[in-house]
N, C-alpha and C. Protein backbone atom coordinates (compact mmCIF):
# COMPACT_ATOMS: atom_id res chain seq x y z
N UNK A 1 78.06 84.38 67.43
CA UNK A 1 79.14 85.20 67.94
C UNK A 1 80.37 85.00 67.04
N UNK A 2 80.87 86.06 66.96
CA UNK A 2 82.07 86.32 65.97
C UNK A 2 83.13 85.87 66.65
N UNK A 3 84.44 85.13 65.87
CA UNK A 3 85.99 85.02 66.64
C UNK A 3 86.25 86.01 67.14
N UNK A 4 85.95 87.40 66.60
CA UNK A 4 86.93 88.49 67.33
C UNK A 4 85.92 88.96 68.08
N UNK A 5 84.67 88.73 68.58
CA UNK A 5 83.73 89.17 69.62
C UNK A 5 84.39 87.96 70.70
N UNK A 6 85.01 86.81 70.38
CA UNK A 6 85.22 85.80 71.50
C UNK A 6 86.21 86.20 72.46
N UNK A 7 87.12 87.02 70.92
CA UNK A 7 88.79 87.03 71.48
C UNK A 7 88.77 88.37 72.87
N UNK A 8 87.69 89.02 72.23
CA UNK A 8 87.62 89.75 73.64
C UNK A 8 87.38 89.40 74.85
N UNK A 9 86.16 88.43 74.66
CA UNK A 9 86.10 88.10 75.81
C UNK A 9 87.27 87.05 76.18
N UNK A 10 88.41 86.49 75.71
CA UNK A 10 89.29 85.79 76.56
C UNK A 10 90.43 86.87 77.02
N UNK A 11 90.29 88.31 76.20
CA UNK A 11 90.87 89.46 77.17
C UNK A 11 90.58 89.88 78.10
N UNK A 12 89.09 90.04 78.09
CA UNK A 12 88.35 89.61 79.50
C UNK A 12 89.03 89.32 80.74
N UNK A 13 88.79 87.67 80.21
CA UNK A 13 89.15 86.69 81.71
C UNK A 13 90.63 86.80 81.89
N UNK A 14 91.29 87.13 80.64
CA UNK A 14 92.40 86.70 81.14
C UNK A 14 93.41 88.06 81.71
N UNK A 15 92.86 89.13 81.55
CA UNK A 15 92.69 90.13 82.42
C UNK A 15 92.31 90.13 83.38
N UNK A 16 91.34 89.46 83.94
CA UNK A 16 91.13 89.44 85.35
C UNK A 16 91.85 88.99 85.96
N UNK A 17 91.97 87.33 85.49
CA UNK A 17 93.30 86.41 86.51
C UNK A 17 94.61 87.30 86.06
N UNK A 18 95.09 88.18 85.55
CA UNK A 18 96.59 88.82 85.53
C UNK A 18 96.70 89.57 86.66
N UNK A 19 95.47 90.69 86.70
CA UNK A 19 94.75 91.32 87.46
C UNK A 19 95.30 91.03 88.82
N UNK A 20 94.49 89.66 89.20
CA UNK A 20 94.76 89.16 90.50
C UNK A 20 96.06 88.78 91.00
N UNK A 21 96.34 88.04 90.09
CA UNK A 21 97.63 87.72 89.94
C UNK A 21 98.79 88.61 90.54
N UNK A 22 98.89 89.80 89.64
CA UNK A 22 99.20 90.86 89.92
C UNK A 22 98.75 91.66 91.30
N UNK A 23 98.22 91.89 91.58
CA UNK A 23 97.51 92.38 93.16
C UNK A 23 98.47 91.23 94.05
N UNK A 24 98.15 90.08 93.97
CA UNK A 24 99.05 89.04 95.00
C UNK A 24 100.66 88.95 95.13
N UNK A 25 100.94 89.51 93.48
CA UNK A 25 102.80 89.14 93.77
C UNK A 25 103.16 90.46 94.03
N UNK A 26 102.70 91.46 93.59
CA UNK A 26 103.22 93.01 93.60
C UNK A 26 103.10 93.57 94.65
N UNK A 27 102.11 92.73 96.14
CA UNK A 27 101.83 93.56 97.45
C UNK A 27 102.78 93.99 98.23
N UNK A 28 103.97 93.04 98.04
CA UNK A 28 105.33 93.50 98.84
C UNK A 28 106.13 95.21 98.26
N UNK A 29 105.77 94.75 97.01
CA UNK A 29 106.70 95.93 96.24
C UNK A 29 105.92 97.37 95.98
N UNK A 30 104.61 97.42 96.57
CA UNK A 30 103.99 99.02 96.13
C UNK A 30 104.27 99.91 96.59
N UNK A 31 104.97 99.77 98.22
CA UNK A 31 105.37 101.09 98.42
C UNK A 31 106.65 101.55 98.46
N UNK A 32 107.39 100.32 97.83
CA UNK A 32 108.90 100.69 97.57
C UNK A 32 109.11 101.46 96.01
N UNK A 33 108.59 100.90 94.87
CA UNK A 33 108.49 101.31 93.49
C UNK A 33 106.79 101.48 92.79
N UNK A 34 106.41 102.54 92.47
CA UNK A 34 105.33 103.23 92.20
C UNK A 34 104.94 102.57 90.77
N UNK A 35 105.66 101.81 90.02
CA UNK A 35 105.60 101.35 88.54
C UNK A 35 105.34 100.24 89.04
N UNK A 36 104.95 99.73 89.99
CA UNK A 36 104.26 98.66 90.17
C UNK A 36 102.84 98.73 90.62
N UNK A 37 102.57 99.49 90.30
CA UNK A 37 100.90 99.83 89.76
C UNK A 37 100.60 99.99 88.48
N UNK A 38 101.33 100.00 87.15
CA UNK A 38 101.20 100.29 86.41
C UNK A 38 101.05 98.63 85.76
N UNK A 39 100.82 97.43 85.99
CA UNK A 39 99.92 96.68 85.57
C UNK A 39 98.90 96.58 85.72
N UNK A 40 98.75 96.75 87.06
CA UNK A 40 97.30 96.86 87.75
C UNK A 40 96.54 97.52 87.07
N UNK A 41 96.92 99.09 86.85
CA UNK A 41 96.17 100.02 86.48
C UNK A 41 95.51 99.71 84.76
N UNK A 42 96.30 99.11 84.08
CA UNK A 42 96.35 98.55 82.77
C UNK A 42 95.21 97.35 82.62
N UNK A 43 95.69 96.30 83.57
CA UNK A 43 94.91 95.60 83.38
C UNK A 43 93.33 95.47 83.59
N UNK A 44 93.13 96.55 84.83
CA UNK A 44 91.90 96.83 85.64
C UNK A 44 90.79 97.57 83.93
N UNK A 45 91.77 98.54 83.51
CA UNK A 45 91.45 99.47 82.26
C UNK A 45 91.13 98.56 81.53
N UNK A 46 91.56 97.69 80.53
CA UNK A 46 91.74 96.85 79.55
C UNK A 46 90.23 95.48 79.81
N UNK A 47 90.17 95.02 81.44
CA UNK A 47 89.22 94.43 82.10
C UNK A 47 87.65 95.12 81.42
N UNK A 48 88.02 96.17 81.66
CA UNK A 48 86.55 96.81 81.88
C UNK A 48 86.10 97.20 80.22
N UNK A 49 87.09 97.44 79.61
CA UNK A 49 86.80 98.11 77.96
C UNK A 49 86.88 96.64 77.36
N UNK A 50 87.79 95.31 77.42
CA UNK A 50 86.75 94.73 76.55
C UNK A 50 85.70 93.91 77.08
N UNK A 51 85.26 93.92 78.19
CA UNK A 51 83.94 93.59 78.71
C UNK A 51 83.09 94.67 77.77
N UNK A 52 83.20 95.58 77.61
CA UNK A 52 82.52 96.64 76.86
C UNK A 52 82.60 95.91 75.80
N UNK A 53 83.71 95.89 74.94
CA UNK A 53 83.71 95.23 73.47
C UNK A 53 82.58 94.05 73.51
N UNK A 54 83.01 92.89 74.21
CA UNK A 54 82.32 91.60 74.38
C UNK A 54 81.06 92.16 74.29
N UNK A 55 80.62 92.48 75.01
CA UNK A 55 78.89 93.43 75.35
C UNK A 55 78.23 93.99 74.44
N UNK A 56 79.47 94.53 73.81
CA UNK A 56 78.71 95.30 72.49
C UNK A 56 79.64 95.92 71.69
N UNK A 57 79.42 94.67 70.46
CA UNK A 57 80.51 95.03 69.56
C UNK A 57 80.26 96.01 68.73
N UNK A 58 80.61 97.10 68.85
CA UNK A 58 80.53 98.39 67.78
C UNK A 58 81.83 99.12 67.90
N UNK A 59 81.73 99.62 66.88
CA UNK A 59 83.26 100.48 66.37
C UNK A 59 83.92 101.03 67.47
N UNK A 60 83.03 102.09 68.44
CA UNK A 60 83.91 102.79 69.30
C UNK A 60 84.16 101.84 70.53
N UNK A 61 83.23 100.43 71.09
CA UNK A 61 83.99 99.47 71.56
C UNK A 61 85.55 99.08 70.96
N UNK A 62 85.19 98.37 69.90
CA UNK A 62 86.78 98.30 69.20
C UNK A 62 87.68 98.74 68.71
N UNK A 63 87.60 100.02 68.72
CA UNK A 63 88.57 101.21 68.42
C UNK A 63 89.27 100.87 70.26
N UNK A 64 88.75 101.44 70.99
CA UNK A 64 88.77 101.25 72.61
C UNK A 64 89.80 99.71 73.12
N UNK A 65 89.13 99.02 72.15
CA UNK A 65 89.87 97.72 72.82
C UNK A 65 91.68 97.56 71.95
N UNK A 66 91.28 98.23 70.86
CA UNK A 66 92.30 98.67 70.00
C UNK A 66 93.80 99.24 70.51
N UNK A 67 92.94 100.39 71.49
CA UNK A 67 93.46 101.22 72.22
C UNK A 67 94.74 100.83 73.17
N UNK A 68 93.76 99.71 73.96
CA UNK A 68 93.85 99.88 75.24
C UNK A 68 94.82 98.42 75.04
N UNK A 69 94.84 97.52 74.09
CA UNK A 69 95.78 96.44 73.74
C UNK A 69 97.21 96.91 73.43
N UNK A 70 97.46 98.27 72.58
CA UNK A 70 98.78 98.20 72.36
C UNK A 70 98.84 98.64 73.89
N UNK A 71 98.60 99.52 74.58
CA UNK A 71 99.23 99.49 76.02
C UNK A 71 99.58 98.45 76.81
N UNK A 72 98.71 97.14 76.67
CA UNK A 72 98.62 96.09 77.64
C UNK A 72 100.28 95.93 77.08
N UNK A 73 100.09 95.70 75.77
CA UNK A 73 101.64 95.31 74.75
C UNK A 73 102.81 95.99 75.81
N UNK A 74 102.72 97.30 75.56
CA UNK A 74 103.91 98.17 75.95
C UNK A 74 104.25 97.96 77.65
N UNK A 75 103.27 97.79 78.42
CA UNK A 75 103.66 97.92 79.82
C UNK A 75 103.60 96.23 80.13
N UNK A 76 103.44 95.31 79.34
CA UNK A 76 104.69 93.74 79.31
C UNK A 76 105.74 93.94 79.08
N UNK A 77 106.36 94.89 78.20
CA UNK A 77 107.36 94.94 77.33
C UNK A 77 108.51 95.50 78.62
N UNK A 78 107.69 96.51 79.22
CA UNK A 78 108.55 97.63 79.65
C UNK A 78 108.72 96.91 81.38
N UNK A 79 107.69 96.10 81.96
CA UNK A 79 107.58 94.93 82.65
C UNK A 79 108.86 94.22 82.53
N UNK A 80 109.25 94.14 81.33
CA UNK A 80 109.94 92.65 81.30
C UNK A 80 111.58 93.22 81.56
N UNK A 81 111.80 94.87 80.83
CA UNK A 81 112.69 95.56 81.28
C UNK A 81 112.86 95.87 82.99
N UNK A 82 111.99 96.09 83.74
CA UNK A 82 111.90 96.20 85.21
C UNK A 82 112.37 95.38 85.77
N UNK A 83 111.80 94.08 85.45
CA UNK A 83 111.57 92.49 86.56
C UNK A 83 113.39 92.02 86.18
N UNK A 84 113.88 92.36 84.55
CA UNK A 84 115.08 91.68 84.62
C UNK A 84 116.52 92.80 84.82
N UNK A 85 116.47 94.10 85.07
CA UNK A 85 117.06 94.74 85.54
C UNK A 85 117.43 94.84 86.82
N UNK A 86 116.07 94.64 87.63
CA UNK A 86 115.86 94.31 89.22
C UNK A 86 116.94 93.24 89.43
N UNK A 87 116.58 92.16 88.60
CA UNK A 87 117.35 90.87 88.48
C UNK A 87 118.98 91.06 88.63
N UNK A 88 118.83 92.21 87.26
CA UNK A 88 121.00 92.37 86.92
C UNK A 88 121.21 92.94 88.06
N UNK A 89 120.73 94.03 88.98
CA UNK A 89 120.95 94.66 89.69
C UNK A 89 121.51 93.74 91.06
N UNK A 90 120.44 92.92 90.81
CA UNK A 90 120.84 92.14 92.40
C UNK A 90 121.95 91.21 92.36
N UNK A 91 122.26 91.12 91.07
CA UNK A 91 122.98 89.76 91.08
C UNK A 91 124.45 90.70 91.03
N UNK A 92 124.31 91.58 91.03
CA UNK A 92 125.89 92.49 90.89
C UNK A 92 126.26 92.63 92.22
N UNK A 93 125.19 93.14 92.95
CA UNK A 93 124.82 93.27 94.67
C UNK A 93 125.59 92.02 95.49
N UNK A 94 125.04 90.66 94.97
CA UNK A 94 125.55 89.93 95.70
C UNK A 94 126.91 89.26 95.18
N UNK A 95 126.99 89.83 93.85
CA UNK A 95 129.19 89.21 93.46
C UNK A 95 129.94 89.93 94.48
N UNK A 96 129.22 91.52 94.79
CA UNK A 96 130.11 91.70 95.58
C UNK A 96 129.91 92.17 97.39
N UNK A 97 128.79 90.96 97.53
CA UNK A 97 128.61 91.06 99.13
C UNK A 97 129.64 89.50 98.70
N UNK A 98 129.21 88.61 97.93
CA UNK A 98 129.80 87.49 97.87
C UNK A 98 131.99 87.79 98.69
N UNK A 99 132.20 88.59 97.76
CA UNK A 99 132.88 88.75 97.72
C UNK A 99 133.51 89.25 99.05
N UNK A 100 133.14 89.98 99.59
CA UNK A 100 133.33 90.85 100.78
C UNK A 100 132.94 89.50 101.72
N UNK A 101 132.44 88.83 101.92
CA UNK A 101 131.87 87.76 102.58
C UNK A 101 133.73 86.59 103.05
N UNK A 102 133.72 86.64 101.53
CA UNK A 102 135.01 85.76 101.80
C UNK A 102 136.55 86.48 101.92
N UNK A 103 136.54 87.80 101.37
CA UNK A 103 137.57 88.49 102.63
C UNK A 103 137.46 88.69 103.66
N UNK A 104 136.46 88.59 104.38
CA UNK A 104 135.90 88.22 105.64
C UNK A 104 135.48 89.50 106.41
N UNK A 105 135.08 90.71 105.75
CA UNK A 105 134.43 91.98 105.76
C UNK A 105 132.98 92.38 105.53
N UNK A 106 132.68 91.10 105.53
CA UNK A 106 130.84 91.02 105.29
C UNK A 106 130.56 89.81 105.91
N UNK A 107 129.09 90.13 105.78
CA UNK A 107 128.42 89.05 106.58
C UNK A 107 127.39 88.57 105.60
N UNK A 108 126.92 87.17 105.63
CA UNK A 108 126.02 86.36 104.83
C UNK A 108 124.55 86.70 104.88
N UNK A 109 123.68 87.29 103.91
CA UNK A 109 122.40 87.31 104.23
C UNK A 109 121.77 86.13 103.22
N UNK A 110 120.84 86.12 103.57
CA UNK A 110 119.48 85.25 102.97
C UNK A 110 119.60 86.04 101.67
N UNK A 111 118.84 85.04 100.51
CA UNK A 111 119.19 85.06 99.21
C UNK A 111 117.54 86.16 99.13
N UNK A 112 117.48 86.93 98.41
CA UNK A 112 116.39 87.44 97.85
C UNK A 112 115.64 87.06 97.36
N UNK A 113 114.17 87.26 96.86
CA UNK A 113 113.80 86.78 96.07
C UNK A 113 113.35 87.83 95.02
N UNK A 114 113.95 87.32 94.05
CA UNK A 114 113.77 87.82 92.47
C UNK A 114 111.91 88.17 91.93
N UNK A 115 112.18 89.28 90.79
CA UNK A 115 110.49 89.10 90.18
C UNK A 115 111.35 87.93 89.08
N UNK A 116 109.77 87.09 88.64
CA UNK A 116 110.26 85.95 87.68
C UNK A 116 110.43 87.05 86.41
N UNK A 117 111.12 86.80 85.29
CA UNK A 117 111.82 87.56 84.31
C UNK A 117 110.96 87.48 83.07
N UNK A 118 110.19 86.50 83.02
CA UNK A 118 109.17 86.59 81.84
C UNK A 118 107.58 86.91 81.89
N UNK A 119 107.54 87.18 83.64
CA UNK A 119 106.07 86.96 83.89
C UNK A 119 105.58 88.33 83.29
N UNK A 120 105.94 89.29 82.83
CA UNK A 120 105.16 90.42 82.64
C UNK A 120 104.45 90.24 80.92
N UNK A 121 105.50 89.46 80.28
CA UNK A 121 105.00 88.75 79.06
C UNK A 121 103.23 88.14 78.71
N UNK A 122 103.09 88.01 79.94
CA UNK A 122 101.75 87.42 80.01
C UNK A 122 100.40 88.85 79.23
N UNK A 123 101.02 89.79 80.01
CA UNK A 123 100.39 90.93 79.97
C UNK A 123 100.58 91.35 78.45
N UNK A 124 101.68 91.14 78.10
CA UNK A 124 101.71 91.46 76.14
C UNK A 124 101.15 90.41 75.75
N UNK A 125 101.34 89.35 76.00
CA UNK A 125 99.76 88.59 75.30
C UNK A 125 98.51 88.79 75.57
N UNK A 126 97.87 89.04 76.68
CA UNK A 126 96.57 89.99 76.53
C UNK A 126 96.55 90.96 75.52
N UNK A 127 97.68 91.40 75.14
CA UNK A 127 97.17 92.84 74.40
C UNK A 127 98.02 92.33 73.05
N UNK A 128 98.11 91.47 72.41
CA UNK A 128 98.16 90.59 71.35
C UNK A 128 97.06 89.76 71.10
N UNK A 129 96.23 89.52 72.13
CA UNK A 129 95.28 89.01 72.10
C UNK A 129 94.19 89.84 71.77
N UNK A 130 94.16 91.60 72.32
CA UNK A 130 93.07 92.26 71.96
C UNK A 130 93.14 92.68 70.39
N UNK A 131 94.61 92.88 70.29
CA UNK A 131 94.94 93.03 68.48
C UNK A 131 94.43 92.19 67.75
N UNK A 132 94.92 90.79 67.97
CA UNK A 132 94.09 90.33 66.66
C UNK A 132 92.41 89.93 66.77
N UNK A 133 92.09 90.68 67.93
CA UNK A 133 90.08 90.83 68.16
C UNK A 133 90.11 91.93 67.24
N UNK A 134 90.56 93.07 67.20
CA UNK A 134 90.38 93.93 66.95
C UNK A 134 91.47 94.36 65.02
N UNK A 135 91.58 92.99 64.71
CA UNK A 135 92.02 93.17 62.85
C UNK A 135 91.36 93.13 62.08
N UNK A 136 91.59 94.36 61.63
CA UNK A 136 90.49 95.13 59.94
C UNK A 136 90.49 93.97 59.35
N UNK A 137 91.47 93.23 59.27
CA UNK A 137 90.97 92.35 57.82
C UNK A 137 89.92 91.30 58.15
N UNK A 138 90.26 90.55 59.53
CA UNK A 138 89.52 89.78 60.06
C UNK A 138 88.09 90.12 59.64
N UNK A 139 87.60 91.59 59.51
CA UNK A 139 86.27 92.26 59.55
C UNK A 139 85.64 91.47 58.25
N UNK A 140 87.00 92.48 57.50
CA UNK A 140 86.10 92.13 55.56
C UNK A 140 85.84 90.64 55.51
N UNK A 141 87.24 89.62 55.92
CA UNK A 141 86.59 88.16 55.92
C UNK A 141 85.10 87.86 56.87
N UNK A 142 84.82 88.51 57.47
CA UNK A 142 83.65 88.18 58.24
C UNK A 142 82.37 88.61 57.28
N UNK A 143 82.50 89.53 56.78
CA UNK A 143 81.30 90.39 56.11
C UNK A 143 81.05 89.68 55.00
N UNK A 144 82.34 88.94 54.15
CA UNK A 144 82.40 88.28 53.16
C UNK A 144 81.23 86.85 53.15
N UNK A 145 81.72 86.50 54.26
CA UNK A 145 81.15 84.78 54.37
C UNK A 145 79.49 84.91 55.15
């Protein structure tokens, strides 16, 4: 078995546990914001095509896993814009409940809880991970030796 037949399969697994992962922290938030399916949907995709790759490494497998990695890339990226905007958003929210609190025109609530700010990162390493399964050059060094 080849490195970049392996690297799929640790896109694989490690798609699955994001997968889950994802399904468990995102259950509160699906029917408030609809872009919180859009890991799921990515990762579920990405799950199943490089199980394909792993299975059977041929071109239109890895074109596919090719594919489906810069996306994993882009919807971490765009993840990481969501989870820390959510973040700026709230924290503006409460300077000025804070605030209103101690002119004495508000009332104190329970602190929120935040998405963590780097966790979508995980998901651009899956699909950094399917990239370099899926590098031309990697090929010629393989064919070479």
């Amino acid at each position: 078995m080849s490195l970049r037949r392996a690297l799929a399969g640790f896109v694989s697994a490690g798609c699955l546990f994001l997968l889950i992962e994802v399904l468990l922290s995102h259950r509160e938030v699906f029917g408030e914001k609809p872009v919180a399916w859009a890991p799921i949907i990515f990762c579920g995709l990405a799950l199943l095509i490089s199980l394909w790759a792993f299975a059977q490494w041929r071109p239109s497998a890895q074109k596919a896993l090719q594919v489906v990695s810069v996306f994993l890339l882009l919807v971490g990226v765009a993840g990481l814009y969501f989870h820390n905007a959510e973040r700026l958003e709230g924290e503006e929210h409460e300077a000025k409940e804070h605030e209103a609190v101690e002119q004495g025109k508000g009332e104190r609530h329970e602190e929120e809880h935040h998405a963590p700010p780097l966790a979508p990162l995980a998901i651009s390493g899956m699909g950094i991970l399917g990239l370099m399964a899926t590098y031309p050059k990697w090929e010629q060094e393989e064919q070479q030796s």
